[in-house]
N, C-alpha and C. Protein backbone atom coordinates (compact mmCIF):
# COMPACT_ATOMS: atom_id res chain seq x y z
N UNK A 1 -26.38 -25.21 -2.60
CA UNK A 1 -25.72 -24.28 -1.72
C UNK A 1 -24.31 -24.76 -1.40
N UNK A 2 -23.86 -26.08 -1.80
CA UNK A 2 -22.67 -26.59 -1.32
C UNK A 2 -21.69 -26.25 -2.30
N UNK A 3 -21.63 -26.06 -3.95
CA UNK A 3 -20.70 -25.34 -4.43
C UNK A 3 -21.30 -24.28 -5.14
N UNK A 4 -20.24 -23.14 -5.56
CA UNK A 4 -20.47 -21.91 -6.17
C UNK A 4 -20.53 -22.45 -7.61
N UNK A 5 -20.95 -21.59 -7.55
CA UNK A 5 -21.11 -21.35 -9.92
C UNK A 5 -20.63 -20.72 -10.47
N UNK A 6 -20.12 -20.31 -11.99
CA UNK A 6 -19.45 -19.91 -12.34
C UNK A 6 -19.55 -18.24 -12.36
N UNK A 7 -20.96 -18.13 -11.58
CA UNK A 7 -20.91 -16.68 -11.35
C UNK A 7 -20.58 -16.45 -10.19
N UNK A 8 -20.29 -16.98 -8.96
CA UNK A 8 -19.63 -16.69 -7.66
C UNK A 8 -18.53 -16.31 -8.22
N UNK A 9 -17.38 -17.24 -8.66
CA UNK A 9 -16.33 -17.16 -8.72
C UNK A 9 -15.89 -16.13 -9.73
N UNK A 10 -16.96 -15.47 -10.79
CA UNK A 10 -16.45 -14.45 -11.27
C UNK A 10 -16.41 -12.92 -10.62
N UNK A 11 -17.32 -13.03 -9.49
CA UNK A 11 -17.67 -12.23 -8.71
C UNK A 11 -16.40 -11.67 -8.10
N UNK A 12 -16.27 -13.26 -7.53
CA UNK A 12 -14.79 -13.30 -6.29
C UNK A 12 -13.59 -12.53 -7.01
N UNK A 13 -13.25 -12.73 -8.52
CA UNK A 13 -12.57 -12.68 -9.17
C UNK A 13 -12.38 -10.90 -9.41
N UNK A 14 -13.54 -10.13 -9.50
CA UNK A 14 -13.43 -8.87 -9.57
C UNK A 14 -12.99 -8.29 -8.45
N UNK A 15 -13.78 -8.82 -7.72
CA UNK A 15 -13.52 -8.37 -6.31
C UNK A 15 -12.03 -8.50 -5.77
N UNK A 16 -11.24 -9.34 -6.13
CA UNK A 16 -9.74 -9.66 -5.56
C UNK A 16 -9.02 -8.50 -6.84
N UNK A 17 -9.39 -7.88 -7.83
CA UNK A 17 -8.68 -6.82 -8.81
C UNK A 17 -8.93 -6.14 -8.42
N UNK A 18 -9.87 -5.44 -8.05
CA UNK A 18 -10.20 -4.20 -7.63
C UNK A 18 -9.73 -4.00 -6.14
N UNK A 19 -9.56 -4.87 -5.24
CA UNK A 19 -9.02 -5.10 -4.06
C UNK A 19 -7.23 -4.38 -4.40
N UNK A 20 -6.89 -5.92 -4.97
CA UNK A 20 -5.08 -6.01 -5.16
C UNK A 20 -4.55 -5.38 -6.36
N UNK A 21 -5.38 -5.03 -7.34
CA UNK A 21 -5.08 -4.65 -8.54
C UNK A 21 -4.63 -5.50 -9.60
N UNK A 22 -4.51 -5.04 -10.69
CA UNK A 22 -4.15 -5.96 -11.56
C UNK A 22 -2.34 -6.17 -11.66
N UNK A 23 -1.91 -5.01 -11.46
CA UNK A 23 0.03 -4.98 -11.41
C UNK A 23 0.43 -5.84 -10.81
N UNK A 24 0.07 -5.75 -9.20
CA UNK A 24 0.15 -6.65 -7.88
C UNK A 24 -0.15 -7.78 -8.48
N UNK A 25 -1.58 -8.77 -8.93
CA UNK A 25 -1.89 -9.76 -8.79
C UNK A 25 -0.85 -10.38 -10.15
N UNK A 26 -0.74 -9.69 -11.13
CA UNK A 26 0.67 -9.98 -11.97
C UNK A 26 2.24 -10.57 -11.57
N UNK A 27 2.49 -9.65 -10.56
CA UNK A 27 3.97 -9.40 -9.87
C UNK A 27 3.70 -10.82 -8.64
N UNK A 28 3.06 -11.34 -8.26
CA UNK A 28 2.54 -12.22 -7.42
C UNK A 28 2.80 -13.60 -8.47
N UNK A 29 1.88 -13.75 -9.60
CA UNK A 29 1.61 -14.50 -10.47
C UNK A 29 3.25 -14.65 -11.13
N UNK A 30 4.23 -13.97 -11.49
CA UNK A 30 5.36 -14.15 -11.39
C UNK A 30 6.52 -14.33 -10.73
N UNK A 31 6.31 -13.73 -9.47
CA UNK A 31 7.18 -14.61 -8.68
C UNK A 31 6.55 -16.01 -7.87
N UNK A 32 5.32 -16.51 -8.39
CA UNK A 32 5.08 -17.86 -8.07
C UNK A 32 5.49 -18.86 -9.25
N UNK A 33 5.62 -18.36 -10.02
CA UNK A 33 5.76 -18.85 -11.49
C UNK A 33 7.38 -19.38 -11.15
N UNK A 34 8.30 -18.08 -10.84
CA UNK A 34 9.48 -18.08 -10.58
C UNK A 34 9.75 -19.16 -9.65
N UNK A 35 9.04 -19.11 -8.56
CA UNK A 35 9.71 -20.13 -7.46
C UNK A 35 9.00 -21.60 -7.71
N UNK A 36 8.05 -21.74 -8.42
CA UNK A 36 7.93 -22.88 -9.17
C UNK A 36 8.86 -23.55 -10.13
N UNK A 37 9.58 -22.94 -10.88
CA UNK A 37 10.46 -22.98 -11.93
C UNK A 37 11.73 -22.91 -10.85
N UNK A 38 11.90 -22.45 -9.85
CA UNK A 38 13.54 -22.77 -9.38
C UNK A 38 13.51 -24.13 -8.54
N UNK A 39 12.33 -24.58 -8.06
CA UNK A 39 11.83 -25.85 -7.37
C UNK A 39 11.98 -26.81 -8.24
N UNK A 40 11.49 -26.61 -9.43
CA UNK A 40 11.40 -27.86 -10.40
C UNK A 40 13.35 -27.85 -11.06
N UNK A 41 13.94 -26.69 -10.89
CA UNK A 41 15.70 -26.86 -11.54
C UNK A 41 15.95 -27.57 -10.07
N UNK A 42 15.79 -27.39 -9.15
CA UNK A 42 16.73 -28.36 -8.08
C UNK A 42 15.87 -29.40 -7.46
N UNK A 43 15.21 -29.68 -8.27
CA UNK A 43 14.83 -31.48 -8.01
C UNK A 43 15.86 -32.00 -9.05
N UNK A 44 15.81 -31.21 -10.46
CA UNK A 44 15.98 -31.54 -11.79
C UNK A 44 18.09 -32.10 -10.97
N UNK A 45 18.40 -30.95 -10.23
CA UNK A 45 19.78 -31.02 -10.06
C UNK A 45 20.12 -31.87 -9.20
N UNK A 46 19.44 -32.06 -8.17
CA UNK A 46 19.55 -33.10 -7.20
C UNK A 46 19.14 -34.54 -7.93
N UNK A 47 18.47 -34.85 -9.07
CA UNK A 47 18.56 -36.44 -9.50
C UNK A 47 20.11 -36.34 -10.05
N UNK A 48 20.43 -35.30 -10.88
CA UNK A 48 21.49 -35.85 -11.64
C UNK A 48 22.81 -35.48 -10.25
N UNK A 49 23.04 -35.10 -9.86
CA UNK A 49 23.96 -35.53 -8.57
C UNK A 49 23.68 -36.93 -8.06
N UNK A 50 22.65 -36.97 -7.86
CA UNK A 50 22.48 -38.56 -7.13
C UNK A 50 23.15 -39.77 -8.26
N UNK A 51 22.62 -39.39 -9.71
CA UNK A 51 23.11 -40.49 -10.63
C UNK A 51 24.59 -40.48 -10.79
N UNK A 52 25.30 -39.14 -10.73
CA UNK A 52 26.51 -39.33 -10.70
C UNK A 52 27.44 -39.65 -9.97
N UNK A 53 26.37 -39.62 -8.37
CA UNK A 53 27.02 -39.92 -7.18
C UNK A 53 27.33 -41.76 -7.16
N UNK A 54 25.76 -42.17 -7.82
CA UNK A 54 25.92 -43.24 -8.14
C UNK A 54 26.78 -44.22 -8.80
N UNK A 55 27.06 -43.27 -9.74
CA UNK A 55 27.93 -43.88 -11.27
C UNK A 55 29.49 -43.90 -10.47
N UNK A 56 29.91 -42.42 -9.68
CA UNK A 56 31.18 -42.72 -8.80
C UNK A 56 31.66 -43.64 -8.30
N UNK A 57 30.21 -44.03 -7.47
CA UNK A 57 30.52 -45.56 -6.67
C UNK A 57 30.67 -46.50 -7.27
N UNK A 58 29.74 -46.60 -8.67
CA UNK A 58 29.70 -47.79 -9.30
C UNK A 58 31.22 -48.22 -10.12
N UNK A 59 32.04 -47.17 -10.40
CA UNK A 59 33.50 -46.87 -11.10
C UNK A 59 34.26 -47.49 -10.16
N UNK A 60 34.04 -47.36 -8.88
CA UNK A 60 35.04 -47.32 -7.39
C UNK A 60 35.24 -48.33 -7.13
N UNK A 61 34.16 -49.52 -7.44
CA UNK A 61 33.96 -50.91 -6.83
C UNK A 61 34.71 -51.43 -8.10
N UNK A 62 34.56 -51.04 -9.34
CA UNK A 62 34.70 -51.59 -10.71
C UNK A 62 36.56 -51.76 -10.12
N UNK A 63 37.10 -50.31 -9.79
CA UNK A 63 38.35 -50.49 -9.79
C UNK A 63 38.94 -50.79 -8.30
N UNK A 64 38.03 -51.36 -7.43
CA UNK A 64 39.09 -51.99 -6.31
C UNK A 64 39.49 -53.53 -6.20
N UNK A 65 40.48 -53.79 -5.83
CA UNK A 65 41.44 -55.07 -6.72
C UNK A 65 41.10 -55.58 -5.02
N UNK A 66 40.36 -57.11 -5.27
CA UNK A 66 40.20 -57.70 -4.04
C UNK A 66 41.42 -58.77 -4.25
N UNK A 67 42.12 -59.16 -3.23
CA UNK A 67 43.31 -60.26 -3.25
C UNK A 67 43.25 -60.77 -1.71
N UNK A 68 44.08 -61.49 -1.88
CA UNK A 68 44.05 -62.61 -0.57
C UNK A 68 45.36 -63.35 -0.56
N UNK A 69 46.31 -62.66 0.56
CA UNK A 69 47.55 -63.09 0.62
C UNK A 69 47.93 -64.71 1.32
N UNK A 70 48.77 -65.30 0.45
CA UNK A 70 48.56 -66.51 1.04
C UNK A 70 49.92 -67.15 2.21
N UNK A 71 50.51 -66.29 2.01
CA UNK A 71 51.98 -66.46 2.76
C UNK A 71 52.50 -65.26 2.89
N UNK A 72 53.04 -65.51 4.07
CA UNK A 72 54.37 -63.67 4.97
C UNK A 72 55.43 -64.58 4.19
N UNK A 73 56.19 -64.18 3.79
CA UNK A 73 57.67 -63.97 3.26
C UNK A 73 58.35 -62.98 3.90
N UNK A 74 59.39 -63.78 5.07
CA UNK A 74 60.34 -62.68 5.94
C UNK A 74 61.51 -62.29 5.27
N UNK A 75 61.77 -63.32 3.92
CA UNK A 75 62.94 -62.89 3.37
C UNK A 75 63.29 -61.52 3.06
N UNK A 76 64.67 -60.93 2.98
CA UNK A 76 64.77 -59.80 1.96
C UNK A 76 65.60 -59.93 0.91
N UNK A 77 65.14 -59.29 0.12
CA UNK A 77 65.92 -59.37 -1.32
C UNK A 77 67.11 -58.35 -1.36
N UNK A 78 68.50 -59.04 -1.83
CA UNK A 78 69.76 -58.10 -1.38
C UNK A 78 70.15 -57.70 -2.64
């Protein structure tokens, strides 16, 4: 009694077509499809931003020139 069989669930199964129809349960089945598929492009877009956000920084450090002045020179050159 604790799970159904494969004849409950075919039962259930008529019963939700004849309920919602078949067009509906289609048009449903595609825009879940859809918003599955736009979920999986902006994970997909958000890694590669992050890697390039990464790679930016990693360029940034490559090109900042660390120095260490060792003397003021008040002179001026005439």
């Amino acid at each position: 009694m604790g799970s159904f069989s494969i004849w409950h669930w075919l039962v259930v199964l008529v019963i939700v077509m004849l309920v919602f129809g078949t067009k509906k349960l289609r048009n449903i089945g595609q825009d879940l499809g859809g918003a599955v598929k736009g979920f999986k492009e902006g994970i997909r877009e958000a890694n590669t931003e992050a890697d390039t956000d990464a790679e930016k920084q990693k360029l940034a450090n490559e090109k900042t020139i660390d120095a260490e002045v060792r003397e003021k020179s008040d002179k001026v050159k005439s």
